[in-house]
Every structure is written in C-alpha cells, then in structure tokens.
PDB file of N, CA and C in Angstrom:
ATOM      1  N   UNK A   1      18.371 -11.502  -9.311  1.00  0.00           N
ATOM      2  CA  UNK A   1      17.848 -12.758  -9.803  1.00  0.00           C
ATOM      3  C   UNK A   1      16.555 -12.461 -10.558  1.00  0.00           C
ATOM      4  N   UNK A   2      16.673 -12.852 -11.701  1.00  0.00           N
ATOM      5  CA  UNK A   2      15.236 -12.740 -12.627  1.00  0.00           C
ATOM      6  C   UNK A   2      13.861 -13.854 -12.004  1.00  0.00           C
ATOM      7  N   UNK A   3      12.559 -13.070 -12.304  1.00  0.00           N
ATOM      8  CA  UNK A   3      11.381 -13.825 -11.582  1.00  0.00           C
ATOM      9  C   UNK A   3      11.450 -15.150 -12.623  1.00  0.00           C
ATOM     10  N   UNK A   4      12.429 -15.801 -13.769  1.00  0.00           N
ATOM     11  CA  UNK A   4      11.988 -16.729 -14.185  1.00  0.00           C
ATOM     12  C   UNK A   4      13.051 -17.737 -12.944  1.00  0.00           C
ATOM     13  N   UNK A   5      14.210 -16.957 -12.915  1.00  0.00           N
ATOM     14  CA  UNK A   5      15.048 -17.767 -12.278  1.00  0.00           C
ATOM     15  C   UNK A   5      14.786 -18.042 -11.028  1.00  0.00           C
ATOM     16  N   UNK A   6      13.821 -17.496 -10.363  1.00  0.00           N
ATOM     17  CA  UNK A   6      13.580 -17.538  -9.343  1.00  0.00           C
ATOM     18  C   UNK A   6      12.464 -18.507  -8.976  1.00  0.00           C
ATOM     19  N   UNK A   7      11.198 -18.531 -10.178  1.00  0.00           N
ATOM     20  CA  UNK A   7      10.413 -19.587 -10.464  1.00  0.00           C
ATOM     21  C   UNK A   7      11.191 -20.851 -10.904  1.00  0.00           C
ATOM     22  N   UNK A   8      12.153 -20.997 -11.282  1.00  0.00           N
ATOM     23  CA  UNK A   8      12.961 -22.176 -11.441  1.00  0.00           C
ATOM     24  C   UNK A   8      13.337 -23.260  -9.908  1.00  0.00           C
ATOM     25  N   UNK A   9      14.048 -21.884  -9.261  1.00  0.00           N
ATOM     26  CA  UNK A   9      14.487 -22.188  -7.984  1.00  0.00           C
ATOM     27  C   UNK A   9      12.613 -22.976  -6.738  1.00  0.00           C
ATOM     28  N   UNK A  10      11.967 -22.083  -6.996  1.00  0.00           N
ATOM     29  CA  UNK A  10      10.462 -22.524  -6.146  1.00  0.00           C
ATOM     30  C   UNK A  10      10.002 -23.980  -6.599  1.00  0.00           C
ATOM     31  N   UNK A  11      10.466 -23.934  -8.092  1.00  0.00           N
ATOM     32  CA  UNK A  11      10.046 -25.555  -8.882  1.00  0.00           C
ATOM     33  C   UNK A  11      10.887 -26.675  -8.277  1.00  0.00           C
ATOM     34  N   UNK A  12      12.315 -26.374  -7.861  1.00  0.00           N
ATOM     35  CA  UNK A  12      13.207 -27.200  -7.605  1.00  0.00           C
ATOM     36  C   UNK A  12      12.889 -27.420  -6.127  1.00  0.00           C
ATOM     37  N   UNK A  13      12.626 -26.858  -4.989  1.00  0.00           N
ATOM     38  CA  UNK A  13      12.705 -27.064  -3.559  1.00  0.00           C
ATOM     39  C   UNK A  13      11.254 -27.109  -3.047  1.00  0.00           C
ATOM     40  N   UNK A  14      10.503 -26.936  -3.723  1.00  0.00           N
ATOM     41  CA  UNK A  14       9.119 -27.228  -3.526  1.00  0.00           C
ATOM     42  C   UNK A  14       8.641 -28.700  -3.197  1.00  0.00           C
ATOM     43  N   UNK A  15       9.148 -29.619  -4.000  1.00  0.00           N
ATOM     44  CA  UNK A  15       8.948 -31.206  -4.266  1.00  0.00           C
ATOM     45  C   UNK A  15       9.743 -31.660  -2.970  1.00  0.00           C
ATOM     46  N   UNK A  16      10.543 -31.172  -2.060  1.00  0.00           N
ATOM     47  CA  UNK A  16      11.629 -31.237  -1.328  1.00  0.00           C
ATOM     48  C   UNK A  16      10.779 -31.353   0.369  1.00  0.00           C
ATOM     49  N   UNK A  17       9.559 -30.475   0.009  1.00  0.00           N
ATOM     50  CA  UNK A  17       9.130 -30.046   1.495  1.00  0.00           C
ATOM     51  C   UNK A  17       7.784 -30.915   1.813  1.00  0.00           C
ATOM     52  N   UNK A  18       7.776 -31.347   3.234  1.00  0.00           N
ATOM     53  CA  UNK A  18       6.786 -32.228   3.537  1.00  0.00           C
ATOM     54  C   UNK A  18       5.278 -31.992   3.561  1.00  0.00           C
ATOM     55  N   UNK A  19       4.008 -32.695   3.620  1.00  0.00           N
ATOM     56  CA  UNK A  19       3.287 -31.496   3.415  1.00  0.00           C
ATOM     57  C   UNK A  19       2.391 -31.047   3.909  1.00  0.00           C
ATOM     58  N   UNK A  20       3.084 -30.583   5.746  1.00  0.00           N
ATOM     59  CA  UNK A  20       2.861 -29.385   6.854  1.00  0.00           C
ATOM     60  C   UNK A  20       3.541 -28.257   6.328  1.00  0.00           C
ATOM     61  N   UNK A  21       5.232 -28.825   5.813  1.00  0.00           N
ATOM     62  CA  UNK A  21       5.564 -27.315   5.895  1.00  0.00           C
ATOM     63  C   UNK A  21       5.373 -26.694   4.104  1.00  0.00           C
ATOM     64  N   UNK A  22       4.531 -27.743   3.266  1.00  0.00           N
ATOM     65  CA  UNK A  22       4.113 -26.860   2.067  1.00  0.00           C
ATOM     66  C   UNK A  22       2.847 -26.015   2.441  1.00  0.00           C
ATOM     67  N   UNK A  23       1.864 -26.527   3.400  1.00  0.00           N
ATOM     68  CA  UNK A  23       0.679 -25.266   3.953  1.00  0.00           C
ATOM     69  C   UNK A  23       1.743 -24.735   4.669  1.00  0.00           C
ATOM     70  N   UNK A  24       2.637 -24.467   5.503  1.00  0.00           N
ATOM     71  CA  UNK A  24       2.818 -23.793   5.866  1.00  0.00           C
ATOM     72  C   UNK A  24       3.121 -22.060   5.315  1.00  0.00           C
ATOM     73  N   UNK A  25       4.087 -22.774   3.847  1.00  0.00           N
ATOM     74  CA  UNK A  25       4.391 -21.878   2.810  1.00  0.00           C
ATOM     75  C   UNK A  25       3.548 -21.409   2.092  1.00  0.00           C
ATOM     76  N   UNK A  26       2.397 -21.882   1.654  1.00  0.00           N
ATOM     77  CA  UNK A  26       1.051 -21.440   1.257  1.00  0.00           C
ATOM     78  C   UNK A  26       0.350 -20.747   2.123  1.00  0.00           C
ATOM     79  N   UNK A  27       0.181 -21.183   3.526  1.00  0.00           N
ATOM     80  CA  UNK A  27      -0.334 -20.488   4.205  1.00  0.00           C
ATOM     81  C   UNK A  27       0.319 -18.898   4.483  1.00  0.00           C
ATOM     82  N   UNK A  28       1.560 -18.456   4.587  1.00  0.00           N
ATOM     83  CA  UNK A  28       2.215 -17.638   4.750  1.00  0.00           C
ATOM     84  C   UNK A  28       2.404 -16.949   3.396  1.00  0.00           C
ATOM     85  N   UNK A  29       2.147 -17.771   1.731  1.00  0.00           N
ATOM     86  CA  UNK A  29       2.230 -16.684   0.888  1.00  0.00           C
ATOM     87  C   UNK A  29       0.717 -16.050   0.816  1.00  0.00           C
ATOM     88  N   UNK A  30      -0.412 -16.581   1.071  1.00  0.00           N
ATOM     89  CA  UNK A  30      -1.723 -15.946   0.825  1.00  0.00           C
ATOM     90  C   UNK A  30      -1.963 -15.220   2.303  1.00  0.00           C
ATOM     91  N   UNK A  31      -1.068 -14.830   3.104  1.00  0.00           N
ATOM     92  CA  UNK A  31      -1.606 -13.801   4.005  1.00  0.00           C
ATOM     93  C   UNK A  31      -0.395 -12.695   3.807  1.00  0.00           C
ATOM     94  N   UNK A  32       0.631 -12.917   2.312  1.00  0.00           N
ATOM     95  CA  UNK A  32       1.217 -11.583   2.154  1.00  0.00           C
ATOM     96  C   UNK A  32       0.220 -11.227   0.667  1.00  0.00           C
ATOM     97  N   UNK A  33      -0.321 -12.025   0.287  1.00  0.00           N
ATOM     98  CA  UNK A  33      -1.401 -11.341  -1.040  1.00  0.00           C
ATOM     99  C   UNK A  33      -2.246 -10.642  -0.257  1.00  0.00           C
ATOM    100  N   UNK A  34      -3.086 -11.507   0.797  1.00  0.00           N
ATOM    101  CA  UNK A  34      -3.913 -11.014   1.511  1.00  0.00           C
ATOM    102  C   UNK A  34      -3.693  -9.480   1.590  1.00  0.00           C
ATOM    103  N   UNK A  35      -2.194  -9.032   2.170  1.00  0.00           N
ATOM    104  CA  UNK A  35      -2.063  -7.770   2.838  1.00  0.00           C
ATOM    105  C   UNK A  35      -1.611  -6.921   1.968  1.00  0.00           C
ATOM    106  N   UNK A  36      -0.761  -7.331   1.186  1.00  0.00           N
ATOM    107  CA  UNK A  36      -0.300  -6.296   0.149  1.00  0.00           C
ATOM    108  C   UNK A  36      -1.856  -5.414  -0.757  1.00  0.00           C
ATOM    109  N   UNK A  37      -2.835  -6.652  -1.131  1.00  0.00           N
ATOM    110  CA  UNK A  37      -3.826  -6.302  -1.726  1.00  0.00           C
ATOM    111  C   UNK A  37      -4.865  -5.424  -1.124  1.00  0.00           C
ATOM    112  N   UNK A  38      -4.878  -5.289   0.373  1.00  0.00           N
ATOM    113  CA  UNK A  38      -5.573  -4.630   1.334  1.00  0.00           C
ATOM    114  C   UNK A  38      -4.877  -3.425   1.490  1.00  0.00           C
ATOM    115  N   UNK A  39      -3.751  -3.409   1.384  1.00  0.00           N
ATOM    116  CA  UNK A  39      -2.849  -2.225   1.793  1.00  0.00           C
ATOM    117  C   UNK A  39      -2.729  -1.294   0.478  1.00  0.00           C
ATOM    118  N   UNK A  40      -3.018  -2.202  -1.254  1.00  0.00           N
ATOM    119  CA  UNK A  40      -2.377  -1.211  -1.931  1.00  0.00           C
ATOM    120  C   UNK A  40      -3.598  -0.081  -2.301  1.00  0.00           C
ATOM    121  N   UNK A  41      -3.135   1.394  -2.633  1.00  0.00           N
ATOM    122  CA  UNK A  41      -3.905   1.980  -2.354  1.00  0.00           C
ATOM    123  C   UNK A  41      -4.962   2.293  -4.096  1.00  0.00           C
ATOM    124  N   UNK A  42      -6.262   2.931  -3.658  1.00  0.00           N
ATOM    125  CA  UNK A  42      -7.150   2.615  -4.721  1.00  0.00           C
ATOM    126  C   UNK A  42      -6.809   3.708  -5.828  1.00  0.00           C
ATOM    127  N   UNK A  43      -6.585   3.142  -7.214  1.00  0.00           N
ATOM    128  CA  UNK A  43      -6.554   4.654  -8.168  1.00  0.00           C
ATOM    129  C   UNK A  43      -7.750   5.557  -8.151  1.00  0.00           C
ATOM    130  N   UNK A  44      -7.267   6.938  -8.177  1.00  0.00           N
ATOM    131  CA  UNK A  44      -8.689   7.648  -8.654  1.00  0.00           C
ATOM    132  C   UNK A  44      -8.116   8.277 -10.525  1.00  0.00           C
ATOM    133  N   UNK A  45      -9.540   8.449 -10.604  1.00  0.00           N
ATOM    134  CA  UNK A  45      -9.650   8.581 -11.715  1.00  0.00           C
ATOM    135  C   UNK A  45      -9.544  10.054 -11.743  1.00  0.00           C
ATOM    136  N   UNK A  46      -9.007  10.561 -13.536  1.00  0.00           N
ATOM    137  CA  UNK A  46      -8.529  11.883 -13.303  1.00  0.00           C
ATOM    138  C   UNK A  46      -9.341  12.752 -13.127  1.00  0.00           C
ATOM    139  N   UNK A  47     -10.581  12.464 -13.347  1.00  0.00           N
ATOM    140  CA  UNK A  47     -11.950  13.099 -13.390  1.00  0.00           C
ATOM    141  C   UNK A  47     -11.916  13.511 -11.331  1.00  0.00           C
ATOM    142  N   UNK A  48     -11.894  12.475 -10.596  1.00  0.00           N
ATOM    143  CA  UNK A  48     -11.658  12.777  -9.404  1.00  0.00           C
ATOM    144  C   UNK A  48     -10.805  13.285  -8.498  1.00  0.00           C
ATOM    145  N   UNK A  49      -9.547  12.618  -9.155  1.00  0.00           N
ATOM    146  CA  UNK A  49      -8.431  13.666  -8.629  1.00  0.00           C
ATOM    147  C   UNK A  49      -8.401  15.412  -8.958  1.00  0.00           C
ATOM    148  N   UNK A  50      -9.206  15.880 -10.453  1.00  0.00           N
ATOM    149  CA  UNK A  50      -9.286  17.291 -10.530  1.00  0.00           C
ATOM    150  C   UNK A  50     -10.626  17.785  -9.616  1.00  0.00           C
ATOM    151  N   UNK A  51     -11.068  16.999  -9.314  1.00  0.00           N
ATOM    152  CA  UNK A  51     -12.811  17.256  -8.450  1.00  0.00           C
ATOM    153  C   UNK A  51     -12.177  17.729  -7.118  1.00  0.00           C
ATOM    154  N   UNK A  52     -10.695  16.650  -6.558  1.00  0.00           N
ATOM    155  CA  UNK A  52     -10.471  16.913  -5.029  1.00  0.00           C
ATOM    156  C   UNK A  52      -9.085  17.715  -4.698  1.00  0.00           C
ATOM    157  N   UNK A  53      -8.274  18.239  -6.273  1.00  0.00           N
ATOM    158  CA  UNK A  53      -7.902  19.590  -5.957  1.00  0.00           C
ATOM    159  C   UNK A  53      -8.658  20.669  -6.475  1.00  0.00           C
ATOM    160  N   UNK A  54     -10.102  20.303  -6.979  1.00  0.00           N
ATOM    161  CA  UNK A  54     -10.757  22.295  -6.724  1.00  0.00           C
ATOM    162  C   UNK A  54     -11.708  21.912  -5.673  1.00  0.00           C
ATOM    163  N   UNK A  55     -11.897  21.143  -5.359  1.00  0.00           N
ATOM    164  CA  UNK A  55     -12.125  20.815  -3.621  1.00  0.00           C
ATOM    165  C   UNK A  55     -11.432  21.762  -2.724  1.00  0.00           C
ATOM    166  N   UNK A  56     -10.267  21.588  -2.674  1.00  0.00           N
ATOM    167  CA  UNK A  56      -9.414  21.920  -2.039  1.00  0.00           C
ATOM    168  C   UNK A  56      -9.324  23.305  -1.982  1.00  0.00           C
ATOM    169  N   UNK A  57      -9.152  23.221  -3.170  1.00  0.00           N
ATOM    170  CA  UNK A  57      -9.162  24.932  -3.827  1.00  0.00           C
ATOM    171  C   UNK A  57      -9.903  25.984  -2.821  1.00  0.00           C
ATOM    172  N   UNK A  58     -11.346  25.091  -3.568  1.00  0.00           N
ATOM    173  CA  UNK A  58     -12.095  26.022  -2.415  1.00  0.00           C
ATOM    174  C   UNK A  58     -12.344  26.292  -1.003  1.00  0.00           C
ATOM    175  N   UNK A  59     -11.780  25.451  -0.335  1.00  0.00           N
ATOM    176  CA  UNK A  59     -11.523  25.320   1.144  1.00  0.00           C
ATOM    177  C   UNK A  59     -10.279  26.504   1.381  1.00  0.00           C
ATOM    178  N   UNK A  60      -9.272  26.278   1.053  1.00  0.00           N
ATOM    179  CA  UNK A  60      -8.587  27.462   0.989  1.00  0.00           C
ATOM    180  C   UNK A  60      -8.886  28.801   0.360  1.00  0.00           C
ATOM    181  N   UNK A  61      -9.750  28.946  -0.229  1.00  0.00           N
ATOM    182  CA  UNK A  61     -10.421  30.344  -0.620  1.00  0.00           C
ATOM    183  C   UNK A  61     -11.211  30.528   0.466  1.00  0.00           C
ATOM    184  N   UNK A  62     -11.937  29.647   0.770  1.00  0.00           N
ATOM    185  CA  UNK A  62     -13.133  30.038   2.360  1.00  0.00           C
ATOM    186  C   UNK A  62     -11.980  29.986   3.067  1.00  0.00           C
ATOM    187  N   UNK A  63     -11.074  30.046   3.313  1.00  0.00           N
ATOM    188  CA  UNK A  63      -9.923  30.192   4.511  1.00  0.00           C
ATOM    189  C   UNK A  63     -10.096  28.956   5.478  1.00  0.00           C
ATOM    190  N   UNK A  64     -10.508  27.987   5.246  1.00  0.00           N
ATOM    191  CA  UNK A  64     -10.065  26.765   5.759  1.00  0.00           C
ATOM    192  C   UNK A  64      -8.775  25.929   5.686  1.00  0.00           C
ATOM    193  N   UNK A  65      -7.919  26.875   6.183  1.00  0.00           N
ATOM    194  CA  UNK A  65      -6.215  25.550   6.524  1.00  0.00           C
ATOM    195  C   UNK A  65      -5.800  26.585   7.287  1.00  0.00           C
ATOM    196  N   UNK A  66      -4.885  25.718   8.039  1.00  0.00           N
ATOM    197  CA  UNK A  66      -3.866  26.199   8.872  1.00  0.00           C
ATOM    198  C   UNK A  66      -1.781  26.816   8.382  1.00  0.00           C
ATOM    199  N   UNK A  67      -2.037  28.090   8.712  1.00  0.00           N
ATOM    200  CA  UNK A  67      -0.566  28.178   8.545  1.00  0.00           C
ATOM    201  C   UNK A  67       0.694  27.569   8.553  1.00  0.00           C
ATOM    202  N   UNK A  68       1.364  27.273   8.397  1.00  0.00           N
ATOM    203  CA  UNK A  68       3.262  26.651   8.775  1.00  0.00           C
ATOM    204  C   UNK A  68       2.924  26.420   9.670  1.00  0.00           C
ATOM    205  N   UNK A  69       2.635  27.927  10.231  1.00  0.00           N
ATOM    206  CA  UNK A  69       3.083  28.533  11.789  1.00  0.00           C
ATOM    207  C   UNK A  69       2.466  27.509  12.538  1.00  0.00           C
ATOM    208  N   UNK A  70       1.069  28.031  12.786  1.00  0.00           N
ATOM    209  CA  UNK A  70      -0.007  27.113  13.112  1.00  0.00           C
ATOM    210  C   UNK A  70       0.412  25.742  13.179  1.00  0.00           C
ATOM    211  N   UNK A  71       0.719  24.707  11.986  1.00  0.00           N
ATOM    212  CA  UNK A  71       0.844  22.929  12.328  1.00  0.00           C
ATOM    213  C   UNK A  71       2.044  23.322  13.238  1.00  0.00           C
ATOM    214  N   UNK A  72       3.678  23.674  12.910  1.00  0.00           N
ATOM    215  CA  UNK A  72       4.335  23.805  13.545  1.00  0.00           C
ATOM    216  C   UNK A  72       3.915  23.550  15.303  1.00  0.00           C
ATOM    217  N   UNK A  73       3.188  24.465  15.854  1.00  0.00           N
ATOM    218  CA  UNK A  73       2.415  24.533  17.036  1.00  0.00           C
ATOM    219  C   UNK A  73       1.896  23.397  17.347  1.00  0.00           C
ATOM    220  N   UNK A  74       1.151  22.596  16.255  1.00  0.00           N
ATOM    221  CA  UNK A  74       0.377  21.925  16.669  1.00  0.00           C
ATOM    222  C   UNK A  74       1.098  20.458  16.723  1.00  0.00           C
ATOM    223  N   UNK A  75       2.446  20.421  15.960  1.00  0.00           N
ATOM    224  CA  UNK A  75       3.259  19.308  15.789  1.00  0.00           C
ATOM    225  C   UNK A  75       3.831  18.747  17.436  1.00  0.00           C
ATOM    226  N   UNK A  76       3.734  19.587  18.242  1.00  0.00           N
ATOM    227  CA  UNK A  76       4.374  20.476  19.037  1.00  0.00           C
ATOM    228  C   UNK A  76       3.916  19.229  20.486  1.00  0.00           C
ATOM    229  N   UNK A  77       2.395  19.244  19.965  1.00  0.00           N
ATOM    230  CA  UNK A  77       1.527  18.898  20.961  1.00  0.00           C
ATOM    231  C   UNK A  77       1.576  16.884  21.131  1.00  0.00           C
ATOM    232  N   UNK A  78       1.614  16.993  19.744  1.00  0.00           N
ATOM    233  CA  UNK A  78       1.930  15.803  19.913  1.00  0.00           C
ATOM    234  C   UNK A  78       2.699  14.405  20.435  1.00  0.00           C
TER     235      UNK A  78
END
C-alpha cells in the first residue's frame, strides 16, 4: 500500500473515532516518534569516523584487543 493510499485511508476513519479514542491514537503515535527518534542512531561525520578507525588502529598496535580465542572464552562466561 502506497503512503498516499494509506493517508487516504487515516483521512477516511479518523472522522469515525470519538474523541478519547482520537488521544488515544495520538497519544500512542507520539510515543512511537518519541522512540524511534531516541533510538535512531547519531551520524558521524567522515572526518570522525576516520579519527575512530585510526583510533582503533592504534590500540591494536599498542596490543590492546583480545584474540578469537580469548572472546570465545570469555563468551563462555556469560
């Protein structure tokens, strides 16, 4: 179903509902904006994303990570 046809359909059954259960429907669509917008995650910019793989970089040159082997083990524990 296309979002016009679907805005067609919200225009038609909207006028239909009393109006507890139109907050109700309002109330229930602004706590999925609410969450979707909280949940979606933030862009980084490419400037930062190359900053936090030679970040990285260098953590694994100082020998900071763990082997396969190692998480394997540690998956283990959990």
């Amino acid at each position: 179903m296309t979002a016009k046809a679907i805005d067609n359909q919200l225009n038609k059954y909207w006028p239909l509902l009393e109006k507890e259960e139109k907050q109700s429907m309002l109330t229930f669509m602004k706590s999925i904006l609410k969450f979707k917008t909280a949940a979606a995650p933030q862009r980084l910019s490419i400037e930062q994303y190359n900053k936090e793989i030679d970040d990285a970089m260098e953590r694994v040159k100082a020998g900071e990570f763990y082997s396969h082997e190692e998480v394997v083990e540690m998956s283990k524990k959990w």
